[in-house]
N, C-alpha and C. Protein backbone atom coordinates (compact mmCIF):
# COMPACT_ATOMS: atom_id res chain seq x y z
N UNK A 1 -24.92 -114.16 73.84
CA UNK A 1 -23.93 -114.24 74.90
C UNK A 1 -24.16 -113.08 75.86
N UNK A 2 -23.41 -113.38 77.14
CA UNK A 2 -23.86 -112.38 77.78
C UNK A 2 -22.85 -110.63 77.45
N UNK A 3 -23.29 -109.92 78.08
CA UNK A 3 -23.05 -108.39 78.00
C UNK A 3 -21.69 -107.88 78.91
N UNK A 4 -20.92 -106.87 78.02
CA UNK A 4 -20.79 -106.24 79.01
C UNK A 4 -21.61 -105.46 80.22
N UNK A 5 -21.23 -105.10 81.64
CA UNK A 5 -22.16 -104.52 82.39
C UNK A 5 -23.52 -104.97 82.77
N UNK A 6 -23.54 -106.71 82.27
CA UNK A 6 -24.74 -107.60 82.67
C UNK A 6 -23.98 -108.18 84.45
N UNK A 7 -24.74 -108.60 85.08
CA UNK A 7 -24.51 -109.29 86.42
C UNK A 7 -23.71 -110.40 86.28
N UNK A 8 -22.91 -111.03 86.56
CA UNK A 8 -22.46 -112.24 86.19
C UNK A 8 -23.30 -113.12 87.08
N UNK A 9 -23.68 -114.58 86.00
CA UNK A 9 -24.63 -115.44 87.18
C UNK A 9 -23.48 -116.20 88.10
N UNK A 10 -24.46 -116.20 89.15
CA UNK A 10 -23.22 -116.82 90.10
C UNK A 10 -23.75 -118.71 89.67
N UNK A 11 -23.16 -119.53 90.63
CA UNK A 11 -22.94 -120.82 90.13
C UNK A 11 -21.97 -121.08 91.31
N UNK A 12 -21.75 -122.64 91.11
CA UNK A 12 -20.62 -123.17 92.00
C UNK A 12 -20.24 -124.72 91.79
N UNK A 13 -18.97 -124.89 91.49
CA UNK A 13 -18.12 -125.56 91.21
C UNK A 13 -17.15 -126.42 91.83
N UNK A 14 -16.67 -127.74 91.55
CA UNK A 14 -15.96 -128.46 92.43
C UNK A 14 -14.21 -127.63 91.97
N UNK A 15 -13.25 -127.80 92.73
CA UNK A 15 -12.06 -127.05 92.06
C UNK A 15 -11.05 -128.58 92.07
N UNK A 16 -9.93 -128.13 91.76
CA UNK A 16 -9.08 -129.14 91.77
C UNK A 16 -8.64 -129.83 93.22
N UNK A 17 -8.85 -129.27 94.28
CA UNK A 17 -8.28 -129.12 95.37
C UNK A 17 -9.80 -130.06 95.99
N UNK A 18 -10.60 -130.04 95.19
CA UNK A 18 -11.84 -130.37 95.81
C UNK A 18 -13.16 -130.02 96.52
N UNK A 19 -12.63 -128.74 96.48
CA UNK A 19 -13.35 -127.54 97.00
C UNK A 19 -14.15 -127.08 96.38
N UNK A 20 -15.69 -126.13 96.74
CA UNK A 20 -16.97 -125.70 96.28
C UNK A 20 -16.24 -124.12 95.92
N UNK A 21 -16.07 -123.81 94.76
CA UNK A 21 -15.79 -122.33 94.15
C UNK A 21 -17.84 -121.93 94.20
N UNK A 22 -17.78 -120.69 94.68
CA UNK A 22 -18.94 -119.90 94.37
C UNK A 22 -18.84 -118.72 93.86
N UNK A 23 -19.15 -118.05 92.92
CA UNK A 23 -18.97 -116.71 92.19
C UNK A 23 -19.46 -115.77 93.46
N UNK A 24 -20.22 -116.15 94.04
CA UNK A 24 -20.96 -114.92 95.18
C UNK A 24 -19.84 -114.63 96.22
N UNK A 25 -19.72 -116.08 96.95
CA UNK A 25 -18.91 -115.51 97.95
C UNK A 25 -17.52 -115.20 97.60
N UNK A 26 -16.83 -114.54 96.24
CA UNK A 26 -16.02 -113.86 95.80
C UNK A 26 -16.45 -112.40 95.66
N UNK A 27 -17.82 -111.89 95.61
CA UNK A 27 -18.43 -110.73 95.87
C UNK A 27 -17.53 -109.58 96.56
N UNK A 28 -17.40 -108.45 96.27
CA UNK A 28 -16.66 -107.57 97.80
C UNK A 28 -15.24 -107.72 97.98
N UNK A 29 -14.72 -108.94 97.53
CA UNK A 29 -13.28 -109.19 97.83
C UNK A 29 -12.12 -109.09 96.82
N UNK A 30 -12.85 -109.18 95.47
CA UNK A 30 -11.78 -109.71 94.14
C UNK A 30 -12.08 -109.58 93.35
N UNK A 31 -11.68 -109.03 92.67
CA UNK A 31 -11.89 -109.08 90.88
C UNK A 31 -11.31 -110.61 90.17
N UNK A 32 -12.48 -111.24 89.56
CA UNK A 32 -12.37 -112.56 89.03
C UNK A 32 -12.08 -113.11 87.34
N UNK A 33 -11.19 -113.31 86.44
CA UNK A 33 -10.75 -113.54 85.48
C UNK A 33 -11.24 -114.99 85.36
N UNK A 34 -12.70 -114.90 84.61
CA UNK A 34 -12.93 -116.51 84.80
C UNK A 34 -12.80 -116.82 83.27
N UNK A 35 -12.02 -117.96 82.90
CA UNK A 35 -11.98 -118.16 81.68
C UNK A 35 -12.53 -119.49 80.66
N UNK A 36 -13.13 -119.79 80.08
CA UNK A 36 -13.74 -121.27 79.69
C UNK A 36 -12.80 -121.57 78.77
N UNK A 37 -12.49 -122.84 78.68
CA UNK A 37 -11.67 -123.48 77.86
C UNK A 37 -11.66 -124.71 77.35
N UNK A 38 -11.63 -125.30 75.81
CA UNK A 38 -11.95 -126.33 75.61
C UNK A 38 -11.48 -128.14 76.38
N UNK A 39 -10.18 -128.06 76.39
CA UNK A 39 -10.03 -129.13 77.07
C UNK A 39 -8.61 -129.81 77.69
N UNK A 40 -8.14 -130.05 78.72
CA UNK A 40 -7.13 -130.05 79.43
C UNK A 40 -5.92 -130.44 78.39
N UNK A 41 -4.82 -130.23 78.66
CA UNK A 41 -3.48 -130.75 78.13
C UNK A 41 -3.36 -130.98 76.26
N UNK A 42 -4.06 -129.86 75.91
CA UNK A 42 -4.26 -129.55 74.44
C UNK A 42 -3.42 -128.48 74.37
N UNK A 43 -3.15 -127.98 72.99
CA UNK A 43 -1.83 -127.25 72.63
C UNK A 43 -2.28 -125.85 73.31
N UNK A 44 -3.11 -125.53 72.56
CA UNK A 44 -3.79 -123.98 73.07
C UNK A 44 -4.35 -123.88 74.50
N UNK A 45 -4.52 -124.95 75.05
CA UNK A 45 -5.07 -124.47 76.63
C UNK A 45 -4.03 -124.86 77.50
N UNK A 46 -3.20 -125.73 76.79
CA UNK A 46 -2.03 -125.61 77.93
C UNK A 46 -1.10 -124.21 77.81
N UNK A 47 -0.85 -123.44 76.60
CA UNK A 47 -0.18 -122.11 76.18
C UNK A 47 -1.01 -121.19 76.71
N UNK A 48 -2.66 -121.19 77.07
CA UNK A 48 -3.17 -120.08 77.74
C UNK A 48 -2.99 -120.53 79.35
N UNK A 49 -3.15 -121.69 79.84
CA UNK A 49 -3.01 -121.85 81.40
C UNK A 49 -1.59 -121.81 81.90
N UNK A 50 -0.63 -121.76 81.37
CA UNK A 50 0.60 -121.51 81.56
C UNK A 50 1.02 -119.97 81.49
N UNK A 51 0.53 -119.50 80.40
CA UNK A 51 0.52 -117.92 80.71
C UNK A 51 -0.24 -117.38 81.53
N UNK A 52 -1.63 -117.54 81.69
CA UNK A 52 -1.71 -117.63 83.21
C UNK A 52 -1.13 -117.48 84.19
N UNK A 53 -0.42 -118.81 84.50
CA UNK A 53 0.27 -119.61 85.72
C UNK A 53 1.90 -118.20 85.65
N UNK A 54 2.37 -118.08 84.34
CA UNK A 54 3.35 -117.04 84.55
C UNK A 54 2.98 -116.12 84.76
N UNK A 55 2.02 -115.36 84.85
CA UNK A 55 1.69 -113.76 85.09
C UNK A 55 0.50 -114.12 86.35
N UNK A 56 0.59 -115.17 87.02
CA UNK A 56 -0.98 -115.17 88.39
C UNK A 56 -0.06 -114.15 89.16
N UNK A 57 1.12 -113.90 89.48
CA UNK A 57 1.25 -112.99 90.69
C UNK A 57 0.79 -111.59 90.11
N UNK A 58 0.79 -111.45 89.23
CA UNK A 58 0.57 -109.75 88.40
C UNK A 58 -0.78 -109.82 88.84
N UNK A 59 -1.83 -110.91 88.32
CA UNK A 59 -3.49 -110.76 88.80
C UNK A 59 -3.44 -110.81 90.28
N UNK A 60 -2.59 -111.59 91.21
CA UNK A 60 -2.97 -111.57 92.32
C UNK A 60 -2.54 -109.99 92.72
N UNK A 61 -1.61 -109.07 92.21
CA UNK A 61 -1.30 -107.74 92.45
C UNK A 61 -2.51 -106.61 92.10
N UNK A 62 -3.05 -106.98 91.15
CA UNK A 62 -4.19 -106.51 90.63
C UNK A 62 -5.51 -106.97 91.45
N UNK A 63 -5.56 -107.62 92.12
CA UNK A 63 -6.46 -107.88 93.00
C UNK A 63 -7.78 -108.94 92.14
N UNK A 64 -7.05 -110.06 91.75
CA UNK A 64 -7.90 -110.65 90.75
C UNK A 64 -7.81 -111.89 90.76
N UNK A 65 -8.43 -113.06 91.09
CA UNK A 65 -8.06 -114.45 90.65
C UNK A 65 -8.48 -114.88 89.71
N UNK A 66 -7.83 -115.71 89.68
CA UNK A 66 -8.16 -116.52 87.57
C UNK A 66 -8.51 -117.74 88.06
N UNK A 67 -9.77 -117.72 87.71
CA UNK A 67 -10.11 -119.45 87.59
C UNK A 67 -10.47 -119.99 85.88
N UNK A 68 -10.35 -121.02 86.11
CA UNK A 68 -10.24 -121.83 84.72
C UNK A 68 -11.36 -122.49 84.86
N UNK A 69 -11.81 -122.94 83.76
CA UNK A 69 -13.56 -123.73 83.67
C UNK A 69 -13.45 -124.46 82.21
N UNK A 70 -13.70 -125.77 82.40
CA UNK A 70 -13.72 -126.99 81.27
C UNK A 70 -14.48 -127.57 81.57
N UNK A 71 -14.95 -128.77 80.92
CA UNK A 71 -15.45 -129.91 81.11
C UNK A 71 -15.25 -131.06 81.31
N UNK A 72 -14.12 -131.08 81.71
CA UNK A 72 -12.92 -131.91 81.92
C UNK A 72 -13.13 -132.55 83.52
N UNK A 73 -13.02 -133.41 83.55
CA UNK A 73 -13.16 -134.07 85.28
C UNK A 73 -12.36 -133.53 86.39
N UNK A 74 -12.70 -133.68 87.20
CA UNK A 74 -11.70 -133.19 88.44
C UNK A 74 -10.52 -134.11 88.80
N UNK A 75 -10.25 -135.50 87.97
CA UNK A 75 -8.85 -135.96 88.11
C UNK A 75 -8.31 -135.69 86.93
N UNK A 76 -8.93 -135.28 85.68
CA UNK A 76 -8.50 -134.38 84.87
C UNK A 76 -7.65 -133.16 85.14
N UNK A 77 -8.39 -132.30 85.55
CA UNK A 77 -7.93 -131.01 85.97
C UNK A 77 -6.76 -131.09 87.10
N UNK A 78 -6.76 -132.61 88.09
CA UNK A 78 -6.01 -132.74 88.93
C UNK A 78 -4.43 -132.59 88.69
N UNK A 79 -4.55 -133.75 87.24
CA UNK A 79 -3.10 -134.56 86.64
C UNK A 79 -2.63 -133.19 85.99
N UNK A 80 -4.06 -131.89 85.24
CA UNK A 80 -3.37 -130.83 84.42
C UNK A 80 -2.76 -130.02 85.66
N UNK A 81 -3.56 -129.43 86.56
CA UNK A 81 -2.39 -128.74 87.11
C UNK A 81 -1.58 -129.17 87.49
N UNK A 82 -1.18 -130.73 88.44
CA UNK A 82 -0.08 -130.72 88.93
C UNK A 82 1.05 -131.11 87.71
N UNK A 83 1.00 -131.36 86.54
CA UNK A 83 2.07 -131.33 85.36
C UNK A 83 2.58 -129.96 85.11
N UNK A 84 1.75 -128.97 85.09
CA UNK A 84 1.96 -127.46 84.47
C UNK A 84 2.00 -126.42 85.64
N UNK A 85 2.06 -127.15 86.99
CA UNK A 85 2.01 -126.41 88.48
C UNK A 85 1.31 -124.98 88.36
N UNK A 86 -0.24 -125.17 88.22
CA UNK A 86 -0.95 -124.30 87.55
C UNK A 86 -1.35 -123.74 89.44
N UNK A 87 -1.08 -122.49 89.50
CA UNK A 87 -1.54 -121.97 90.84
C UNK A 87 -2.89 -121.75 91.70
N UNK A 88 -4.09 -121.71 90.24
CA UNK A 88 -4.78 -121.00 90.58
C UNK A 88 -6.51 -122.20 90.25
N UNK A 89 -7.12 -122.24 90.67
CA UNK A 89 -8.23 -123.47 90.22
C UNK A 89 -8.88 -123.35 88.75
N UNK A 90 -9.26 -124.54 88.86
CA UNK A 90 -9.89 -125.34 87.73
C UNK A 90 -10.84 -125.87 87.72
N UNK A 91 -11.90 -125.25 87.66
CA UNK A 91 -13.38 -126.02 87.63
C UNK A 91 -13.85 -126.90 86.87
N UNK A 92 -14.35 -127.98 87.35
CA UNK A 92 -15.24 -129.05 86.76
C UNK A 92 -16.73 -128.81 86.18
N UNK A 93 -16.66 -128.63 84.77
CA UNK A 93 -18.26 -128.17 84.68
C UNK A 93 -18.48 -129.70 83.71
N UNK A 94 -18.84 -130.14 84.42
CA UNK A 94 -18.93 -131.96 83.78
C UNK A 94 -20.61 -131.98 82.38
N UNK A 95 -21.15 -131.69 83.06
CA UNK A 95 -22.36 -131.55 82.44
C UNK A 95 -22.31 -130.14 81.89
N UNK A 96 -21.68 -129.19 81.48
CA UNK A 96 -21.73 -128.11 80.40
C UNK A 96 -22.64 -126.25 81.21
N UNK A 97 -23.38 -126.81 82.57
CA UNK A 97 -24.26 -126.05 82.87
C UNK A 97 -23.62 -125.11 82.92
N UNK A 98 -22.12 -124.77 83.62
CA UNK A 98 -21.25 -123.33 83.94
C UNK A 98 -21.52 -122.38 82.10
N UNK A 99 -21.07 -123.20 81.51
CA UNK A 99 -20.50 -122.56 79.91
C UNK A 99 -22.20 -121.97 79.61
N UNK A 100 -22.91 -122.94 79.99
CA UNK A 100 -24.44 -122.67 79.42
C UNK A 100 -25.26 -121.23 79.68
N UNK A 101 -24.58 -121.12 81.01
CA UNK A 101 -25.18 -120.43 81.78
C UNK A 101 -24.68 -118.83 81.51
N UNK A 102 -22.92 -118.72 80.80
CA UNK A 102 -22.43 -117.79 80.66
C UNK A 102 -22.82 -117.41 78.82
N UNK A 103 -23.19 -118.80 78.50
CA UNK A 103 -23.97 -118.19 76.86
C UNK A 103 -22.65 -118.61 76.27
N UNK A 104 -21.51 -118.97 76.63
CA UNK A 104 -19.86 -119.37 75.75
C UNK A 104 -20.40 -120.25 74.65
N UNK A 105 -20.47 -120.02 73.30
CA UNK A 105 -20.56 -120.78 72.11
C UNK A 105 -19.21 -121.74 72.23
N UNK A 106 -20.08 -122.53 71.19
CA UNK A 106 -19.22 -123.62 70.89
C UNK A 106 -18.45 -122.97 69.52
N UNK A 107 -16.99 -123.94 69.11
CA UNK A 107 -16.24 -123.11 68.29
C UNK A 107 -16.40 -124.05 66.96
N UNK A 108 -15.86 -123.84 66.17
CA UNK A 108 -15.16 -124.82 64.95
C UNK A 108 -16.66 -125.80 64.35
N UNK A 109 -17.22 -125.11 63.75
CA UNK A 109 -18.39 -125.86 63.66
C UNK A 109 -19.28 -126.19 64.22
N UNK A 110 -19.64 -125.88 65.47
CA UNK A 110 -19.96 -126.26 67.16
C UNK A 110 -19.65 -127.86 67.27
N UNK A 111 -18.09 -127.81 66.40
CA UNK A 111 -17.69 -129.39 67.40
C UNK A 111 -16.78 -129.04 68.69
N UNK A 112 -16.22 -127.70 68.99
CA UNK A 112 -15.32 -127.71 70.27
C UNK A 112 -15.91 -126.85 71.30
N UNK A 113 -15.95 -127.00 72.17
CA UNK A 113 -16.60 -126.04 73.48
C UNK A 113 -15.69 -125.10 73.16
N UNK A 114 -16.00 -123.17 73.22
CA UNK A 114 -15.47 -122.37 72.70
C UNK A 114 -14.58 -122.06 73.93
N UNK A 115 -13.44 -121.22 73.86
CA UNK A 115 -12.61 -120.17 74.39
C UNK A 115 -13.34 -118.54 74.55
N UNK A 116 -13.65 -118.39 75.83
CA UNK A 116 -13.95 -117.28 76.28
C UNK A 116 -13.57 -116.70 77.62
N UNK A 117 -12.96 -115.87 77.82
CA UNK A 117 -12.75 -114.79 79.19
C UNK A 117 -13.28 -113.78 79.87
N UNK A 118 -14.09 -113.85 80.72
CA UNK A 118 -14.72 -112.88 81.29
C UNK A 118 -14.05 -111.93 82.46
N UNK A 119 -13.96 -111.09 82.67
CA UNK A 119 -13.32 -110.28 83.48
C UNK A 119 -14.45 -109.56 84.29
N UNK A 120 -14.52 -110.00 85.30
CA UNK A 120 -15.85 -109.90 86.75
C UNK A 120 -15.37 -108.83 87.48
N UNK A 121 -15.88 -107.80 88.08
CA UNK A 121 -15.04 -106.83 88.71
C UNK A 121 -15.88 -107.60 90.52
N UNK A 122 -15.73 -106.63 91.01
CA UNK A 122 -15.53 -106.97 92.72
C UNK A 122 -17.23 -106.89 92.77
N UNK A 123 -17.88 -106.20 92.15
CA UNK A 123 -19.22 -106.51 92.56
C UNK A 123 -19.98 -107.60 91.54
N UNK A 124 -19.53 -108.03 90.82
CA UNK A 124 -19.91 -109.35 90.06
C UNK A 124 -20.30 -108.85 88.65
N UNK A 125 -20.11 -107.54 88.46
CA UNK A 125 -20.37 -107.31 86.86
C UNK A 125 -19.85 -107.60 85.88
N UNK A 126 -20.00 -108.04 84.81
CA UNK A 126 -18.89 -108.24 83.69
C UNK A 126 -18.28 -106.98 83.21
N UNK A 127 -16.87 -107.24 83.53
CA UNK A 127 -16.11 -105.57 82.84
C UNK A 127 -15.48 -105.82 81.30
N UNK A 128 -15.18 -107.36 81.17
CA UNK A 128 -14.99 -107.69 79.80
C UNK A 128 -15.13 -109.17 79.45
N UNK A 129 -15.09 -109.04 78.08
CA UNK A 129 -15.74 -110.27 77.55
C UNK A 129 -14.66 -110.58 76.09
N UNK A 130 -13.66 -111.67 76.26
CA UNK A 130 -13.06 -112.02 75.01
C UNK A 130 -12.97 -113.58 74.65
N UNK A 131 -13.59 -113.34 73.61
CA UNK A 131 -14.20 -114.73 72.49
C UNK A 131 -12.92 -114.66 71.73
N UNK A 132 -12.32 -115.76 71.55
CA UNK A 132 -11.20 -116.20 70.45
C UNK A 132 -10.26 -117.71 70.77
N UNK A 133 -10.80 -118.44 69.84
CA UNK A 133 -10.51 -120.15 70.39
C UNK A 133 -8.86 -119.74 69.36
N UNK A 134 -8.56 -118.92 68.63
CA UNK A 134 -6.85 -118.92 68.02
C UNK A 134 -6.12 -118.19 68.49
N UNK A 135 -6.78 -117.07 69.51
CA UNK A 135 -5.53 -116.42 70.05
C UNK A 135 -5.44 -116.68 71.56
N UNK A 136 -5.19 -117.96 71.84
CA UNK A 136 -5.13 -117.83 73.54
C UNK A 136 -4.49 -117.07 74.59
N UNK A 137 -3.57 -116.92 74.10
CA UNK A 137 -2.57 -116.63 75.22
C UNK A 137 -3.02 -114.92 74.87
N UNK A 138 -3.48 -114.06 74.08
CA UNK A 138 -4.40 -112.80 73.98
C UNK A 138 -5.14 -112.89 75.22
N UNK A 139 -5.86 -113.62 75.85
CA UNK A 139 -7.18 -113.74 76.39
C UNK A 139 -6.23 -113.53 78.06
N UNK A 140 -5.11 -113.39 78.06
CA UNK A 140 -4.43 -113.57 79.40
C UNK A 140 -3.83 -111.98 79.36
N UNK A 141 -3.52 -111.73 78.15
CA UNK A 141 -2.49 -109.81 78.15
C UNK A 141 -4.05 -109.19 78.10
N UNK A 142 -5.41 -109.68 77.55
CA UNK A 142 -6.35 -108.64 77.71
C UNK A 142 -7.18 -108.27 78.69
N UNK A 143 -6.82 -109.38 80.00
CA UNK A 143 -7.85 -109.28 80.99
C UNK A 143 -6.65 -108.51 81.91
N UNK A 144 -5.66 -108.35 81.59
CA UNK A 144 -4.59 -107.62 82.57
C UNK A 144 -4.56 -106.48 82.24
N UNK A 145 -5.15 -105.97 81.02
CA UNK A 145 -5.46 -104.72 80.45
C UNK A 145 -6.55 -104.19 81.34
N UNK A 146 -7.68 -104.93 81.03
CA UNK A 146 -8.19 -104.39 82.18
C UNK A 146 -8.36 -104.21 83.33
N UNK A 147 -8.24 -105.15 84.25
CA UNK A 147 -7.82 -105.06 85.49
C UNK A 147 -6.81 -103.71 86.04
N UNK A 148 -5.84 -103.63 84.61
CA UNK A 148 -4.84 -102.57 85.57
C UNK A 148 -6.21 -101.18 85.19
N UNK A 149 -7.29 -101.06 84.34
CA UNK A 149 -8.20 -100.05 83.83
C UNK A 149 -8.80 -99.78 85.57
N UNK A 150 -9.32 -101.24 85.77
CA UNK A 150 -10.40 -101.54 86.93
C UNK A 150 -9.98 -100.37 88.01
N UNK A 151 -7.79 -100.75 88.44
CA UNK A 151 -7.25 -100.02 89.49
C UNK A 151 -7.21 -98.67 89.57
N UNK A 152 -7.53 -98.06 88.50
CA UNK A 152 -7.48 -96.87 88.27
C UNK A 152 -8.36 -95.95 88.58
């Protein structure tokens, strides 16, 4: 998997809205909380995208957006946010290449695409990295840990 203090690869993504997300042209502007997750409107990813969705103004204070990344379709991701009025996008990685590319193991036998959070600072480095498909809603109080580290 990848490193702390490795480059994050950039990539680019359809969002819910329909729109091309690019890791680059977030470069310079934002610190990015990108998180992979197994699969829409499941117990644990709806309890981590909702905690999320309750604490996005704290990341947007912190100077950080949270995007979400599944494999889940884009009318997938459509029907999840607008049920859970999720604020912030949701990438379509249909074919697996996003997760592949970040090294995210698969969980539970490698039958579930794993739970992982990366915390990207403003020049695209990885500042943290948390693996854990049982503690979700962890993966949302630890990237705010750092971020408030980042402001400092």
């Amino acid at each position: 998997m990848l490193q702390i203090g490795d480059q994050a690869p950039d990539f680019s993504l359809k969002t819910t809205a329909g729109d091309t997300f690019r890791l680059s042209e977030q470069r310079g502007q934002r610190n990015i909380v990108l998180y992979f997750y197994p699969k829409d409107d499941t117990p644990g990813c709806t309890a981590e995208a909702c905690s999320f969705r309750d604490q996005y103004e704290e990341f947007q204070d912190l100077g950080a957006e949270v995007v979400g990344v599944s494999s889940d379709s884009e009318a997938a991701h459509q029907k999840f946010t607008q049920k859970h009025r999720l604020p912030f996008p949701l990438l379509a990685d249909a074919g697996g290449q996003v997760r592949k590319l970040y090294e995210v193991p698969r969980a539970l036998l490698g039958l579930l695409p794993g739970r992982v959070t990366f915390v990207i600072d403003k020049t695209g480095v990885i500042q943290y990295i948390f693996n854990s498909m049982s503690r979700a809603t962890d993966h949302v109080a630890q990237a705010k840990e750092v971020l408030l580290r980042l402001e400092k």
